[in-house]
Protein backbone atom coordinates (compact mmCIF):
# COMPACT_ATOMS: atom_id res chain seq x y z
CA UNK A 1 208.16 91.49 116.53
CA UNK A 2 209.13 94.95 117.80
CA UNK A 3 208.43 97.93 115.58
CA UNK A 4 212.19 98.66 115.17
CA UNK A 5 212.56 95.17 113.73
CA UNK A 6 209.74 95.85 111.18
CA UNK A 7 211.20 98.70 110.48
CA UNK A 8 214.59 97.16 109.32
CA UNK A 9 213.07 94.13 107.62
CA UNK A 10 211.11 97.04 105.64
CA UNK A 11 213.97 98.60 105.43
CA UNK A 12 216.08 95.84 103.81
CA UNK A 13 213.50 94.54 101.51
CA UNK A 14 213.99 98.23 99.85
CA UNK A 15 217.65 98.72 100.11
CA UNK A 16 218.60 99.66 96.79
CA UNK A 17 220.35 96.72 94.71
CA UNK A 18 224.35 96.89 95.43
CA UNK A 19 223.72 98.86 98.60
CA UNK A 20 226.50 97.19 101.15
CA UNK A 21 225.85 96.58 105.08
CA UNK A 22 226.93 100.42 105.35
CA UNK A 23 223.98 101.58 103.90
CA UNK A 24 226.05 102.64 100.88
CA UNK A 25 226.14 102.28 97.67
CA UNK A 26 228.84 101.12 94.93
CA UNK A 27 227.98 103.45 92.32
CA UNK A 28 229.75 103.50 88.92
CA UNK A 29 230.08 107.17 86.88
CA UNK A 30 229.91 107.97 83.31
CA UNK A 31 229.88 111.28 81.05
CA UNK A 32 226.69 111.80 79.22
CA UNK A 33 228.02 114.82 77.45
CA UNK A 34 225.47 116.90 75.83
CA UNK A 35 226.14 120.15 73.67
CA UNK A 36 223.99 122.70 72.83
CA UNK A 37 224.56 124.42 69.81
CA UNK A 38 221.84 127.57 69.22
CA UNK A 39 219.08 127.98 71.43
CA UNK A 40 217.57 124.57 70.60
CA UNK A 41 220.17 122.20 69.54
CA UNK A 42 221.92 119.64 71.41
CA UNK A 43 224.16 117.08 70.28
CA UNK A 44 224.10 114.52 72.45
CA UNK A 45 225.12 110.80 72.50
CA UNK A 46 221.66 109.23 71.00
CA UNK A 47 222.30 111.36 67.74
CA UNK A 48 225.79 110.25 67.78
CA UNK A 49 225.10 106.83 68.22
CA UNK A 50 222.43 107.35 64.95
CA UNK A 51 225.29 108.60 63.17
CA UNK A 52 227.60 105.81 63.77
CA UNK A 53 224.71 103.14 63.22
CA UNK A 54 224.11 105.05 59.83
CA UNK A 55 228.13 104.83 58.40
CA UNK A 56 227.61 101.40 59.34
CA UNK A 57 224.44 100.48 57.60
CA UNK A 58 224.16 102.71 55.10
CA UNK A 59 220.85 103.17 55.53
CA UNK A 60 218.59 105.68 58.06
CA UNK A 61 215.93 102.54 58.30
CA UNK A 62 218.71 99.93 58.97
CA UNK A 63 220.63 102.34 61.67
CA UNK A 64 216.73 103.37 63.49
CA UNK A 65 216.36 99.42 63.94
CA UNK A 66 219.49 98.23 65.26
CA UNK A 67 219.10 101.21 67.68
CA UNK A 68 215.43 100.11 68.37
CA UNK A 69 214.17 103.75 66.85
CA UNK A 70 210.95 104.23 64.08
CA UNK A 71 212.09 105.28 60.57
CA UNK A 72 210.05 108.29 61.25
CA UNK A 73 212.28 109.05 64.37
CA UNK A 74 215.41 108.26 62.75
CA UNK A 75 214.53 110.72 60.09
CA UNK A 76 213.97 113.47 61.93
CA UNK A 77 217.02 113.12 64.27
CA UNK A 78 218.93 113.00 61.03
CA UNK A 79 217.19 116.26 59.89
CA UNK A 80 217.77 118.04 63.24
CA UNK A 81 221.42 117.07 62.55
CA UNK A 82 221.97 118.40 59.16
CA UNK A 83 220.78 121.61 60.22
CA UNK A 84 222.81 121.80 63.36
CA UNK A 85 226.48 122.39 61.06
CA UNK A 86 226.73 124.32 58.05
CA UNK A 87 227.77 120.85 56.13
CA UNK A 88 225.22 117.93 55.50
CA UNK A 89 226.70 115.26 58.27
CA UNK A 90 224.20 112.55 56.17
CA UNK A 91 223.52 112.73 52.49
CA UNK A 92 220.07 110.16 52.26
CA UNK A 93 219.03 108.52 48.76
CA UNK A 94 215.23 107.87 48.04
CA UNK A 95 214.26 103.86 48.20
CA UNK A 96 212.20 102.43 45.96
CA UNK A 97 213.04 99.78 43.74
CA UNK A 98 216.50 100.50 42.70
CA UNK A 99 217.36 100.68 46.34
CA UNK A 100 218.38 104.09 48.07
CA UNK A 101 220.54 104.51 51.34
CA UNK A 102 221.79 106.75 53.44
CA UNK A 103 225.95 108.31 53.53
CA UNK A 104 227.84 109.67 56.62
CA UNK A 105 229.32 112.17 54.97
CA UNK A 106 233.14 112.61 55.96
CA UNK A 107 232.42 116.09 57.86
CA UNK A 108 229.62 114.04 59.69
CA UNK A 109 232.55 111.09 60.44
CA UNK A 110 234.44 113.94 62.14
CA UNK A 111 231.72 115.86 64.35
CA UNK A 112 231.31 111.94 65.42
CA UNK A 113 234.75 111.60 66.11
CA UNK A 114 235.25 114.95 67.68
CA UNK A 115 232.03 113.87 69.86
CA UNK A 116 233.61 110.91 71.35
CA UNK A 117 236.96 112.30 71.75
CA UNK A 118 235.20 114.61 73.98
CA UNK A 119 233.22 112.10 75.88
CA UNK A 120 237.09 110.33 76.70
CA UNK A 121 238.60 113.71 77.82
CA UNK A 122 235.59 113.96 79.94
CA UNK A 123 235.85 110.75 81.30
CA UNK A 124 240.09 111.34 82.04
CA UNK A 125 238.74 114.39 83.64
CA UNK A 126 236.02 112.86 86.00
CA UNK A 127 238.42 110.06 86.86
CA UNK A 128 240.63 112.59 88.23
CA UNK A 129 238.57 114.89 90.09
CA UNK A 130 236.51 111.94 91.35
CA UNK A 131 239.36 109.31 92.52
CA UNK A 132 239.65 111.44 96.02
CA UNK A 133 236.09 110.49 96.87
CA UNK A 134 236.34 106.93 95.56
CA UNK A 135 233.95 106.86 92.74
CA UNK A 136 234.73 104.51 89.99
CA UNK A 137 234.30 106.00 86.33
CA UNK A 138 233.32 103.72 83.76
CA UNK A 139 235.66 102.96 81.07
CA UNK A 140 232.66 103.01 78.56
């Protein structure tokens, strides 16, 4: 077997999944928006995510395992949140044995919302400045 032969079977063997005959690749686009609010904040859509997993649980514990996050992690995330806005976006309960949980508060529903209405403008946007160059944006 020649070397250039080698070389292309190596080659092949390491083409990157989805890469066509071309050599290119079908790539698919997405926002990952993060915001930065202070010097050492950032809003981003893991703490979002937490947020939404906590209005629907009620609970930090319950939203930290269906996202696949400790208690401990969840926790702080939720700390690092309430002091990001001059509102509490979670109110938390103690546990125990009469319960406990955890409240998205109604200001902390709307930095949500307002977080994922700005992750669909972005994606309009990248749709449009990225159709010319044929690169497919990601509905979600």
């Amino acid at each position: 077997m020649s070397e250039t032969s080698k070389k292309t079977k190596v080659a092949a063997k390491t083409a990157p999944k989805g890469a066509s005959k071309a050599g290119r690749r079908k790539e698919h686009a997405f926002p990952r928006v993060r915001i930065r609010i202070g010097d050492e904040m950032v809003l981003g859509p893991g703490k979002v995510d937490l947020l939404e997993a906590i209005g629907r649980t009620g609970s930090i514990s319950a939203a930290g395992r269906e996202l696949g996050m400790s208690y401990r992690r969840a926790w702080l995330l939720v700390d690092a949140l309430n002091h990001m806005f001059p509102e509490p976006l979670v109110t938390a309960s103690p546990g125990g044995s009469h319960g406990g949980g955890a409240k998205l508060t109604d200001y902390g529903r709307g930095v949500a919302a307002a977080y994922r209405r700005i992750e669909a403008r972005t994606r309009i946007a990248m749709r449009e400045e990225l159709a010319p160059f044929k690169v497919c944006v990601d509905r979600d």
